[in-house]
C-alpha atoms as a PDB file:
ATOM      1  CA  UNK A   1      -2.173  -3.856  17.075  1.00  0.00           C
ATOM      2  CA  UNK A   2      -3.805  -7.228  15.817  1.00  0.00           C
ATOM      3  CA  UNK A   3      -7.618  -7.753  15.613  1.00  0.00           C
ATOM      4  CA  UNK A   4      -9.579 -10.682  15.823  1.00  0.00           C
ATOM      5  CA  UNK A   5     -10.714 -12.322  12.409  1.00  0.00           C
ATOM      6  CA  UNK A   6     -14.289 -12.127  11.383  1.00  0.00           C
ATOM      7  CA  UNK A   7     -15.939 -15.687  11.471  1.00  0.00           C
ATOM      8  CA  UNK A   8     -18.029 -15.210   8.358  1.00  0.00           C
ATOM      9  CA  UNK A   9     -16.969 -13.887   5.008  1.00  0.00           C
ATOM     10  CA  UNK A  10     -17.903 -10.800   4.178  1.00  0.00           C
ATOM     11  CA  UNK A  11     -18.722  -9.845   0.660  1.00  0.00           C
ATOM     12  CA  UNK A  12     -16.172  -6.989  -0.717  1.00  0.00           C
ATOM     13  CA  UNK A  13     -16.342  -5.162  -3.830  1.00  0.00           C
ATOM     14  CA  UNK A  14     -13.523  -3.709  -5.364  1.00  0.00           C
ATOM     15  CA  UNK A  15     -14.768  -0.634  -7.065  1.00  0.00           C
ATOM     16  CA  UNK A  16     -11.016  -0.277 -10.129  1.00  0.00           C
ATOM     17  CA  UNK A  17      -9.815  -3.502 -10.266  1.00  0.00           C
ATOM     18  CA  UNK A  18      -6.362  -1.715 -11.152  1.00  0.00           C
ATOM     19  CA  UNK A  19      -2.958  -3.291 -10.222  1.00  0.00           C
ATOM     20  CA  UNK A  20      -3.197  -2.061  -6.599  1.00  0.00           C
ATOM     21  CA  UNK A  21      -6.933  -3.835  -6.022  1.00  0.00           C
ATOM     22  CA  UNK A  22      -6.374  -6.968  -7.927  1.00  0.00           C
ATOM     23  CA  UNK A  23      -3.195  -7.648  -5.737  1.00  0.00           C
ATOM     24  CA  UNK A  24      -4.903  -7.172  -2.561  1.00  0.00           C
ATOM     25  CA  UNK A  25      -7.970  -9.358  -3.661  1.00  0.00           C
ATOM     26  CA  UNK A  26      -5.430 -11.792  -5.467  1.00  0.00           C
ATOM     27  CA  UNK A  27      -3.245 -12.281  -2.486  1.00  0.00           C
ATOM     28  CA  UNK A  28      -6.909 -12.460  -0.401  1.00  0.00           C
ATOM     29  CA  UNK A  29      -8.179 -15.612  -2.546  1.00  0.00           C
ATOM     30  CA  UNK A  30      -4.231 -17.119  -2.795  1.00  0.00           C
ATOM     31  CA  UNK A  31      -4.420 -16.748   0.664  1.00  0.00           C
ATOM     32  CA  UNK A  32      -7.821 -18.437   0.778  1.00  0.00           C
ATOM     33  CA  UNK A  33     -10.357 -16.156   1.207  1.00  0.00           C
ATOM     34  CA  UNK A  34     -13.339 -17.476  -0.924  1.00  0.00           C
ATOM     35  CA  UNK A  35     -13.883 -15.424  -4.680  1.00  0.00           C
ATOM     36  CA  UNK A  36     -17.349 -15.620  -4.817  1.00  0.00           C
ATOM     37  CA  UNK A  37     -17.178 -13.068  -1.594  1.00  0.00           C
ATOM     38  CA  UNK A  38     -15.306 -10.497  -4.346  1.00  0.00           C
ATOM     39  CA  UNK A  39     -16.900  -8.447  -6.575  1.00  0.00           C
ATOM     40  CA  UNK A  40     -14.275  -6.419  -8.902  1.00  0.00           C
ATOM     41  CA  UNK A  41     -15.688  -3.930 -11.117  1.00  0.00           C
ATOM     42  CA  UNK A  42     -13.642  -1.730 -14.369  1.00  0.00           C
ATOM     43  CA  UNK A  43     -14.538  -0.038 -17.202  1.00  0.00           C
ATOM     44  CA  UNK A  44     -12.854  -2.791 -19.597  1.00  0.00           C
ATOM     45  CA  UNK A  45     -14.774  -6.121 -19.886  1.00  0.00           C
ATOM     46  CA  UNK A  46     -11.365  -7.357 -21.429  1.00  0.00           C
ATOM     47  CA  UNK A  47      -9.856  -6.386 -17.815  1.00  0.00           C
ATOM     48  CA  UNK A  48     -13.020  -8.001 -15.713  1.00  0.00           C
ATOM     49  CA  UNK A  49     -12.935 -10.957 -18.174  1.00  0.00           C
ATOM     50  CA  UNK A  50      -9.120 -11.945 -16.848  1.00  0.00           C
ATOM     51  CA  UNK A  51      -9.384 -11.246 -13.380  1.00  0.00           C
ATOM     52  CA  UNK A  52     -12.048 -13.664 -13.362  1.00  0.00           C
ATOM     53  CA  UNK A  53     -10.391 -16.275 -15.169  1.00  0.00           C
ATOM     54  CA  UNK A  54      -7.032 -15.755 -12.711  1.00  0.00           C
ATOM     55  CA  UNK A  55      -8.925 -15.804  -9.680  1.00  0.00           C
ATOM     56  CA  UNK A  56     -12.420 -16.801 -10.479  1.00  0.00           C
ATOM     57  CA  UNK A  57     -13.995 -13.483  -8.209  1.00  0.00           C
ATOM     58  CA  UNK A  58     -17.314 -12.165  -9.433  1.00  0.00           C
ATOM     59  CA  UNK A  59     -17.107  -9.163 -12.139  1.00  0.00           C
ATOM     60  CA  UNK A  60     -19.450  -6.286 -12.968  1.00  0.00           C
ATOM     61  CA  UNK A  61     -18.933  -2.631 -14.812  1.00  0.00           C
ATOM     62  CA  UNK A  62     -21.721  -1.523 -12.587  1.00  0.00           C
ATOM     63  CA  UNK A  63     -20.177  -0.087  -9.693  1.00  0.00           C
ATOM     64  CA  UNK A  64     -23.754   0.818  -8.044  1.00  0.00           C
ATOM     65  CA  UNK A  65     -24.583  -3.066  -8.338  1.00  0.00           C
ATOM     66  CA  UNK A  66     -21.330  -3.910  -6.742  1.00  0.00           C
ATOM     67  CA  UNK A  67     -21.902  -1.481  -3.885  1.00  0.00           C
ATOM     68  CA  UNK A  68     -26.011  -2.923  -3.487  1.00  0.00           C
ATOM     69  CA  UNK A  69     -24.263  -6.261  -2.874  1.00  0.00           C
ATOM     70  CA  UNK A  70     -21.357  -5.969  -0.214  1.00  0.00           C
ATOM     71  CA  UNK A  71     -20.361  -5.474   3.068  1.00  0.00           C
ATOM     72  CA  UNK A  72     -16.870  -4.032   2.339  1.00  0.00           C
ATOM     73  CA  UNK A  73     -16.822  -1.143  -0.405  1.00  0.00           C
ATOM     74  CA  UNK A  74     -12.621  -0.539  -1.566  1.00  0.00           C
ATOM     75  CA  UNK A  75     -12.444   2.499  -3.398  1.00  0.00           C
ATOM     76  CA  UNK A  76      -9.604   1.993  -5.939  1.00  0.00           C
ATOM     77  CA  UNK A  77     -10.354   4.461  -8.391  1.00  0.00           C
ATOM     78  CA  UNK A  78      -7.177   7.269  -9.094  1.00  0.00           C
ATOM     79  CA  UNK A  79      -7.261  10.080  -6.907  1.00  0.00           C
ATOM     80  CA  UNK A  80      -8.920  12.803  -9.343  1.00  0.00           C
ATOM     81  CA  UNK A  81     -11.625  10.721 -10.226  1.00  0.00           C
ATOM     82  CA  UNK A  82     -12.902   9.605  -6.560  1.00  0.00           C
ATOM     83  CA  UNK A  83     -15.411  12.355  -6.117  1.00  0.00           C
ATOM     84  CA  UNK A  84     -17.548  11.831  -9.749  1.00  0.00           C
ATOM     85  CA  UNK A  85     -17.270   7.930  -8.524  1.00  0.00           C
ATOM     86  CA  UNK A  86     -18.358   8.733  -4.898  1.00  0.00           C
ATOM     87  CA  UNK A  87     -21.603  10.742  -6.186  1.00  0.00           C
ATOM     88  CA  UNK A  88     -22.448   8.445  -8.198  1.00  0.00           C
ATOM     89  CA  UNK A  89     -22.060   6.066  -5.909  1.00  0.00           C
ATOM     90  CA  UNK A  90     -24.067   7.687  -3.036  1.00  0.00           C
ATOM     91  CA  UNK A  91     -27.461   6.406  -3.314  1.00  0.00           C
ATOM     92  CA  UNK A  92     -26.301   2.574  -3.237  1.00  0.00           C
ATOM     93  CA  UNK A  93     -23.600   2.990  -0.315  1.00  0.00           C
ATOM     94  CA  UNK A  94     -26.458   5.393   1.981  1.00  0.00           C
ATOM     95  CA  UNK A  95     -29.135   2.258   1.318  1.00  0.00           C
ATOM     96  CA  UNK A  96     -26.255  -0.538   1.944  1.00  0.00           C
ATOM     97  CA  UNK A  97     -23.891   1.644   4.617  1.00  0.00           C
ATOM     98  CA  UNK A  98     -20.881  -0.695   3.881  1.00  0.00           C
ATOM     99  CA  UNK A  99     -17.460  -0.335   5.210  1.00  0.00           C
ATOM    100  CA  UNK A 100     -15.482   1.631   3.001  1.00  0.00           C
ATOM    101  CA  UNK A 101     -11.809   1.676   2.433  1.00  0.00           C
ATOM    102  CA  UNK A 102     -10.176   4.231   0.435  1.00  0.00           C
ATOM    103  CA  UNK A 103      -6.751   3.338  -0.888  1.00  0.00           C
ATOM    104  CA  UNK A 104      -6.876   6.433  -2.727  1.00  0.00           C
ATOM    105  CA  UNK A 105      -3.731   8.487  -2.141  1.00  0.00           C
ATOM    106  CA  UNK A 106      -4.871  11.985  -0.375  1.00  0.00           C
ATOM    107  CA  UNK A 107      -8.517  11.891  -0.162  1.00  0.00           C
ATOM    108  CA  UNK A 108      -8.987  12.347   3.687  1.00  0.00           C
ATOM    109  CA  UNK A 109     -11.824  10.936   5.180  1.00  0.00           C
ATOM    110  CA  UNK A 110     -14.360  14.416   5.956  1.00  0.00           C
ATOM    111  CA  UNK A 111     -14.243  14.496   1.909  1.00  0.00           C
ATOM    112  CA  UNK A 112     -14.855  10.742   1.413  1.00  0.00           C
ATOM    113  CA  UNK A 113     -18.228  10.931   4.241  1.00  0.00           C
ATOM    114  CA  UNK A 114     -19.268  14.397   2.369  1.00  0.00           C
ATOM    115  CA  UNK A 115     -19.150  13.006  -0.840  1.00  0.00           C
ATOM    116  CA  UNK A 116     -20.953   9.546   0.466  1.00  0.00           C
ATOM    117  CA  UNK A 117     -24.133  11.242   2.458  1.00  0.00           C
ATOM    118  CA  UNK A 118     -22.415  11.270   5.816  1.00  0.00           C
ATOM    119  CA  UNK A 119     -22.804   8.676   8.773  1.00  0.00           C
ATOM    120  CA  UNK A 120     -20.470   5.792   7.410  1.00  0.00           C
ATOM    121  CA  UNK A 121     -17.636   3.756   8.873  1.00  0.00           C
ATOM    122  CA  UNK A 122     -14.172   4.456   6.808  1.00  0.00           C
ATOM    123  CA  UNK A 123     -10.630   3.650   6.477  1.00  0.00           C
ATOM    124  CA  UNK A 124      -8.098   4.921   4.711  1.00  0.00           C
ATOM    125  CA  UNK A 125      -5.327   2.917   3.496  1.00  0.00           C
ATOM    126  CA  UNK A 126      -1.733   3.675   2.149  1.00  0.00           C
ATOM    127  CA  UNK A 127      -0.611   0.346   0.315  1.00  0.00           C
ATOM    128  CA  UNK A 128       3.038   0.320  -1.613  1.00  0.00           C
ATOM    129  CA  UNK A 129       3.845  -1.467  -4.721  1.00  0.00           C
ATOM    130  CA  UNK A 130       5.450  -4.362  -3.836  1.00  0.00           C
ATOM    131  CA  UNK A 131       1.820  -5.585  -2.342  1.00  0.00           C
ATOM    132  CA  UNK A 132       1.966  -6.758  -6.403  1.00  0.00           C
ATOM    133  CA  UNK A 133       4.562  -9.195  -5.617  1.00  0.00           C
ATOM    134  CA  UNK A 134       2.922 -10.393  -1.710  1.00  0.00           C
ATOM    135  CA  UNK A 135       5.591  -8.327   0.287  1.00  0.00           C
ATOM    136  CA  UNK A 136       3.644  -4.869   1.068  1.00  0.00           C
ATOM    137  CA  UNK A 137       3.425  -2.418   3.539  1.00  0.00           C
ATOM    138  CA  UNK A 138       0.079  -0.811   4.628  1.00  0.00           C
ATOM    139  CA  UNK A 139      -0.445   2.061   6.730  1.00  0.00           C
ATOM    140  CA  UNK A 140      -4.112   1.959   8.073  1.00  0.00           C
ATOM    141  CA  UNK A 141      -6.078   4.767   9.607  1.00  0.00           C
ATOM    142  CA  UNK A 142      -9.902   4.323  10.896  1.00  0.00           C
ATOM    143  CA  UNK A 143     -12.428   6.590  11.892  1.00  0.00           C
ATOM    144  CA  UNK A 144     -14.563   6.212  15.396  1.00  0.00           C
ATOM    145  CA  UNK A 145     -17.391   4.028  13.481  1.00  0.00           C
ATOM    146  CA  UNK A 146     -14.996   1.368  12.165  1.00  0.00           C
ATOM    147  CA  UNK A 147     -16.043  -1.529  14.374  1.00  0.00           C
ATOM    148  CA  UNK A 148     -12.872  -4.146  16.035  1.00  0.00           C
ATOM    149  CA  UNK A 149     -14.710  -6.826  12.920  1.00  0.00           C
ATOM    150  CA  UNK A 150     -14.537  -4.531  10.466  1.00  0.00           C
ATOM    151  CA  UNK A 151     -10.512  -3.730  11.876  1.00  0.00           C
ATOM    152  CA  UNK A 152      -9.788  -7.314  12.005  1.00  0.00           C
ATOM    153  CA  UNK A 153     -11.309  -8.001   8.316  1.00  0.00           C
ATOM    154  CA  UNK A 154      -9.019  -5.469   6.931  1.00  0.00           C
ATOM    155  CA  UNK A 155      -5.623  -7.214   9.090  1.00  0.00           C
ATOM    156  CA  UNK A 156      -7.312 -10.211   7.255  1.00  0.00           C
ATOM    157  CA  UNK A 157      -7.502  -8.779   3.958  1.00  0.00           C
ATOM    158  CA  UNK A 158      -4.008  -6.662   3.980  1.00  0.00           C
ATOM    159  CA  UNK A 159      -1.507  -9.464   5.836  1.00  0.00           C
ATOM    160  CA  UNK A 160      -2.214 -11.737   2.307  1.00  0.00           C
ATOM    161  CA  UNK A 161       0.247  -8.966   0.649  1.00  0.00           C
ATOM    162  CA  UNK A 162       2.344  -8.206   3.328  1.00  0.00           C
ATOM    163  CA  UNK A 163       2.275  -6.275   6.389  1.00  0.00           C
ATOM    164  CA  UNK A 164      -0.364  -4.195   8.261  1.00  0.00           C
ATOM    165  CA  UNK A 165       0.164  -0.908  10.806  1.00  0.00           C
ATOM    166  CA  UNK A 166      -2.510   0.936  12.084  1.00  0.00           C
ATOM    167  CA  UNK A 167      -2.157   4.654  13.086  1.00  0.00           C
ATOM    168  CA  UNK A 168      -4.283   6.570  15.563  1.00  0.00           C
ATOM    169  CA  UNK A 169      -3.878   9.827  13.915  1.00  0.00           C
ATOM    170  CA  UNK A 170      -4.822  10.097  10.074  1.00  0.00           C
ATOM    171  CA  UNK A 171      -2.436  13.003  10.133  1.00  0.00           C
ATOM    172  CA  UNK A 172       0.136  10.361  10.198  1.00  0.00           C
ATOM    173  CA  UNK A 173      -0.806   8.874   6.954  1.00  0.00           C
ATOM    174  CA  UNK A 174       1.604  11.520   5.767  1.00  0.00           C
ATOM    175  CA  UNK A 175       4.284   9.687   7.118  1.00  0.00           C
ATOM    176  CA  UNK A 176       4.035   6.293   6.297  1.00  0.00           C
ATOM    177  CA  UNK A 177       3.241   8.182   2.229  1.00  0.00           C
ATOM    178  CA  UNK A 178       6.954   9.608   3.324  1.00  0.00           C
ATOM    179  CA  UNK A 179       8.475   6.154   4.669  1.00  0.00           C
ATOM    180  CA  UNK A 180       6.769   3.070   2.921  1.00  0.00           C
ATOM    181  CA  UNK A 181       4.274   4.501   0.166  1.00  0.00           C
ATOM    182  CA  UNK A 182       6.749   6.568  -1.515  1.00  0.00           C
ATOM    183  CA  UNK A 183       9.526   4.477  -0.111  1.00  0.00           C
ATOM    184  CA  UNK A 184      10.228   1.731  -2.870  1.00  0.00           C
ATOM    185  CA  UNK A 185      11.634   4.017  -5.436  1.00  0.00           C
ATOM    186  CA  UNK A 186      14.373   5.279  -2.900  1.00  0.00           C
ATOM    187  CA  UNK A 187      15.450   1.639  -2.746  1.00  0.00           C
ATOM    188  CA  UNK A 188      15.223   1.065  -6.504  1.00  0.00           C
ATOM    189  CA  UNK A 189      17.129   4.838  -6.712  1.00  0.00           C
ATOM    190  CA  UNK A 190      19.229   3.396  -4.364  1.00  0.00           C
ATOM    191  CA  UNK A 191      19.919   0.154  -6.546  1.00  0.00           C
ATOM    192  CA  UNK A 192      20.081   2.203  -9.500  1.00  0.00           C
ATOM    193  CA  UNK A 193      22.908   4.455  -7.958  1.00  0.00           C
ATOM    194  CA  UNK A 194      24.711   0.875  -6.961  1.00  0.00           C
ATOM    195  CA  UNK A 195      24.245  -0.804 -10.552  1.00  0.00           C
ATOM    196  CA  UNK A 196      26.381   3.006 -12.363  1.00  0.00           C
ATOM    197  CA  UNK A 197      28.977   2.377  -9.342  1.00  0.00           C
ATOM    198  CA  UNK A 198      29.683  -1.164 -10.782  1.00  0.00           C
ATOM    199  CA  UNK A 199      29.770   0.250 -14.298  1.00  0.00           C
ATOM    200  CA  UNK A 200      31.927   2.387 -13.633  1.00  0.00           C
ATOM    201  CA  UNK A 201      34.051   0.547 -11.653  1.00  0.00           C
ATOM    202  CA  UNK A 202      34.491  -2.171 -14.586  1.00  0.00           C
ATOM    203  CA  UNK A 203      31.628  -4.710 -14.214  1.00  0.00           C
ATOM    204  CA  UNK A 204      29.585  -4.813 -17.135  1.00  0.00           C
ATOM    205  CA  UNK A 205      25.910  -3.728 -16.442  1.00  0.00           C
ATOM    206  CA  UNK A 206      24.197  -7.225 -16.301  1.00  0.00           C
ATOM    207  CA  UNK A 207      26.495  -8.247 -13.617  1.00  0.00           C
ATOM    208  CA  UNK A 208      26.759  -5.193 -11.579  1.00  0.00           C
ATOM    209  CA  UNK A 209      22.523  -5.055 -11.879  1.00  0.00           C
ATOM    210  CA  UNK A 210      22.457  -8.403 -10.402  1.00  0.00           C
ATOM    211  CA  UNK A 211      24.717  -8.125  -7.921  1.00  0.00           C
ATOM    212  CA  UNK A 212      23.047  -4.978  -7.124  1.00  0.00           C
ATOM    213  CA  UNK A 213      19.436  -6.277  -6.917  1.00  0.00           C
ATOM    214  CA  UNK A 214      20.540  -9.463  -4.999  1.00  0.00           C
ATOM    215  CA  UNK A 215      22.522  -7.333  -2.318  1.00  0.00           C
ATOM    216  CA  UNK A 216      19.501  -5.137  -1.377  1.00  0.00           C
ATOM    217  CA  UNK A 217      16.949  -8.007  -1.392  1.00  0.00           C
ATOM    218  CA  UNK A 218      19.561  -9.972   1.127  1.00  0.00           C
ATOM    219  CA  UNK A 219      20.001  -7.008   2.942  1.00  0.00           C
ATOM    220  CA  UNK A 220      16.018  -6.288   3.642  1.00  0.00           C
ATOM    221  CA  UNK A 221      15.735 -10.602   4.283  1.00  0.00           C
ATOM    222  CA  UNK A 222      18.235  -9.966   7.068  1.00  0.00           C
ATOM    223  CA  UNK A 223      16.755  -7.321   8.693  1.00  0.00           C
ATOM    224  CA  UNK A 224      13.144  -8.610   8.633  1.00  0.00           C
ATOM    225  CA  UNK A 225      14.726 -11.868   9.742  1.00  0.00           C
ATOM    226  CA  UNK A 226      16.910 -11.222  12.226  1.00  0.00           C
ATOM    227  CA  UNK A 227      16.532 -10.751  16.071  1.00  0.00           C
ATOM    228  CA  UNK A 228      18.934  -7.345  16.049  1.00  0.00           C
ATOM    229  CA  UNK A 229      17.509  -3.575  14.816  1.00  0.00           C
ATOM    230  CA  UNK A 230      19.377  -2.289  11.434  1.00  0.00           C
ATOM    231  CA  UNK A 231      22.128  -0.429  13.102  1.00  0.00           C
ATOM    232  CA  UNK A 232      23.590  -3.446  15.208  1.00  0.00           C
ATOM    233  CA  UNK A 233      23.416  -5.493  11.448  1.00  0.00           C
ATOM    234  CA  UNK A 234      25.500  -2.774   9.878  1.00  0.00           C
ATOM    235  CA  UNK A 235      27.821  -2.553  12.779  1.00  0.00           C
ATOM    236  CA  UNK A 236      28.552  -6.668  12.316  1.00  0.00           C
ATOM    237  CA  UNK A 237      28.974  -6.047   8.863  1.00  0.00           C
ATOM    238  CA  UNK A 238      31.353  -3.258   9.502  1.00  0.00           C
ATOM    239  CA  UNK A 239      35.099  -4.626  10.248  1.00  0.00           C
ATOM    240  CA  UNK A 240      37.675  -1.828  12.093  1.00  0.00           C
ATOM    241  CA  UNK A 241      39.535   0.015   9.372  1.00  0.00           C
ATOM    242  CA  UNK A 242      37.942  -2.370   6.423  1.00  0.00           C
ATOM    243  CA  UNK A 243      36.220  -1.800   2.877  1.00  0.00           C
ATOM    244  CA  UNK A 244      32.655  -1.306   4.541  1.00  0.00           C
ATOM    245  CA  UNK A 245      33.391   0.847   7.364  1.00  0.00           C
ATOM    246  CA  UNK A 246      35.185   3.137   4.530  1.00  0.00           C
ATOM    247  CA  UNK A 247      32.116   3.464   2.751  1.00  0.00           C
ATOM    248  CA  UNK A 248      29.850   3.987   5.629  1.00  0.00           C
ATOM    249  CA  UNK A 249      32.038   6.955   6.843  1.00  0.00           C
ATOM    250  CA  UNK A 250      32.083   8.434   3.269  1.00  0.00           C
ATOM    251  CA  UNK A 251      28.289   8.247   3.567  1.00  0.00           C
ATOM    252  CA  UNK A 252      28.047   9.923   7.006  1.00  0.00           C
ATOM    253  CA  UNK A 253      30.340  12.497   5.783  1.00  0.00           C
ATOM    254  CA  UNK A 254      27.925  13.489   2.891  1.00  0.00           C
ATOM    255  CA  UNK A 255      24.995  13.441   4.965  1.00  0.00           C
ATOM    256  CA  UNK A 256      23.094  10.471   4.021  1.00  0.00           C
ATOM    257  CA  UNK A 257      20.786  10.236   6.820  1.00  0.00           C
ATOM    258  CA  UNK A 258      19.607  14.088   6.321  1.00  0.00           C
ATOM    259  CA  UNK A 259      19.053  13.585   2.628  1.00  0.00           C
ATOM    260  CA  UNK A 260      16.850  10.649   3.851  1.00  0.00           C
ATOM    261  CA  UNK A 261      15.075  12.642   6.232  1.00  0.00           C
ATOM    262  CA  UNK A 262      14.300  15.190   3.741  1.00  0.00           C
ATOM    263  CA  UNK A 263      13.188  13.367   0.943  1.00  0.00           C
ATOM    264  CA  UNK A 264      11.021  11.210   3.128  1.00  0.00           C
ATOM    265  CA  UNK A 265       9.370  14.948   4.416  1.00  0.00           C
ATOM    266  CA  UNK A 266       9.072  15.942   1.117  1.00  0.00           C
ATOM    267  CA  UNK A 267       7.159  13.393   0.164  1.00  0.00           C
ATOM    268  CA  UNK A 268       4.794  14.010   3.426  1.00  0.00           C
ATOM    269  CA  UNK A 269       3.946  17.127   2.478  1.00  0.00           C
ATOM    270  CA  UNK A 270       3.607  16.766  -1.059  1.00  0.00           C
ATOM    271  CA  UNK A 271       0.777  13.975   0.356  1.00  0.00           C
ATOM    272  CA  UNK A 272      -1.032  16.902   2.813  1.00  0.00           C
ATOM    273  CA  UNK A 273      -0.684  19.436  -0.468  1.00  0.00           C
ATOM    274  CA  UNK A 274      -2.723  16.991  -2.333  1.00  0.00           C
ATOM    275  CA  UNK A 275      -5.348  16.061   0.033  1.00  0.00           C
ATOM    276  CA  UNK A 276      -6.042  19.858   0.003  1.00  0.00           C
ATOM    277  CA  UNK A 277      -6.220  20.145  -3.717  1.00  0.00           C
ATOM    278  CA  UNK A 278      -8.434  16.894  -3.863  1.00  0.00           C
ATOM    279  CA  UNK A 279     -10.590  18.204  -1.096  1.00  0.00           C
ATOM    280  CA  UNK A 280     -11.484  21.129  -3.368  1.00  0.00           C
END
């Protein structure tokens, strides 16, 4: 689903300018968007004091005054911390009643409106890591007051790290924690597992890192590249009685795709167990 961009900036404060925020408004004024619209707030002036140097955006440690002065309220803060920064934050967001966008792993949405003062348009976001380095994936869920603006600001915001998807259910936030938040350290386990292999096997470690590291970054160009789904790539790749197809069968034949399919549950409802601890 794509939105339509809003015409005029809207101002956005970043309440935690940690790594997550400061990539999405980096990307956001790499990409264009103008810094004096962004508002980043931390604890550390030290922090505030490079962020604006990088990318000239407005600073603050007062995350009230941030809030008083935008459209667009991301809550970066960690997880365990959200509700003493949402209560504090309550008189400021009920006079302003910004958008707000959570990117707060497990904090469903009732908890974010009861700990706001109710009647507010919100979405929750699940980013992944490699938004740092502009090639992210963002699961998106919004609730019935989100506006199609507010929708499109957020495609606007998000596609300057990487990709957006918006789900209908925020139930399903659980999955994309299971597939694409979670889902960079299965690759780099994956790459890890790849770089012993070569050890042990008689490359030395630089070499077999490398070759490692520049196999699965090929491999993921390919298939965001190419015109064919995954399985018809690995089929090409996969010569009758040669070297790959042996060790795709030895995969299959120790269950590779059901160890995915676990871990990737796993880490689903390890995402629903903590939304019910949060919510407490």
């Amino acid at each position: 689903m794509t939105h339509q961009s809003t015409a005029t900036p809207r101002t956005i404060a970043f309440i935690g300018a940690g790594n997550m925020a400061s990539a999405i408004f980096g990307g956001m004024v790499d990409a264009g968007y103008p810094a004096d619209r962004i508002i980043a707030t931390a604890r550390s002036r030290e922090t505030l004091d490079a962020l604006e140097q990088r990318y000239g955006v407005s600073t603050t440690q007062d995350n009230a005054y941030a809030v008083s002065q935008a459209d667009v309220v991301v809550l970066g803060v960690k997880p365990q911390m959200m509700h003493d920064v949402c209560q504090a934050l309550t008189p400021a967001v009920q006079n302003r009643k910004p958008l707000i966008v959570s990117v707060a792993a497990g904090i469903t949405c009732d908890s974010l409106e009861r700990w706001l003062g109710g009647d507010l348009a919100i979405i929750r976001c699940m980013p992944n890591t490699p938004s740092l380095v502009g090639v992210g994936a963002s699961g998106l869920y919004a609730t019935a007051q989100v506006t199609e603006e507010q929708r499109g600001l957020m495609d606007e915001m998000l596609t300057a790290v990487g990709i957006v998807e918006w789900v209908e259910e925020e139930g399903l936030l659980e999955a994309v924690t299971g597939i694409s938040g979670s889902g960079p350290a299965y690759f780099f386990l994956f790459i890890e597992s790849l770089e012993a292999a070569g050890i042990e096997l008689g490359l030395n470690a630089e070499t077999a890192r490398r070759l490692a590291i520049q196999t699965a970054r090929g491999a993921a160009e390919m298939a965001f590249f190419s015109e064919h789904e995954p399985a018809e790539l690995r089929r090409r790749v996969c010569s009758p009685n040669g070297t790959t197809e042996r060790a795709i069968n030895s995969f299959e034949e120790d269950g590779l795709r059901d160890i995915v399919e676990r871990a990737a549950k796993a880490s689903g409802v390890r995402a629903a167990e903590l939304a019910r601890e949060l919510d407490r």
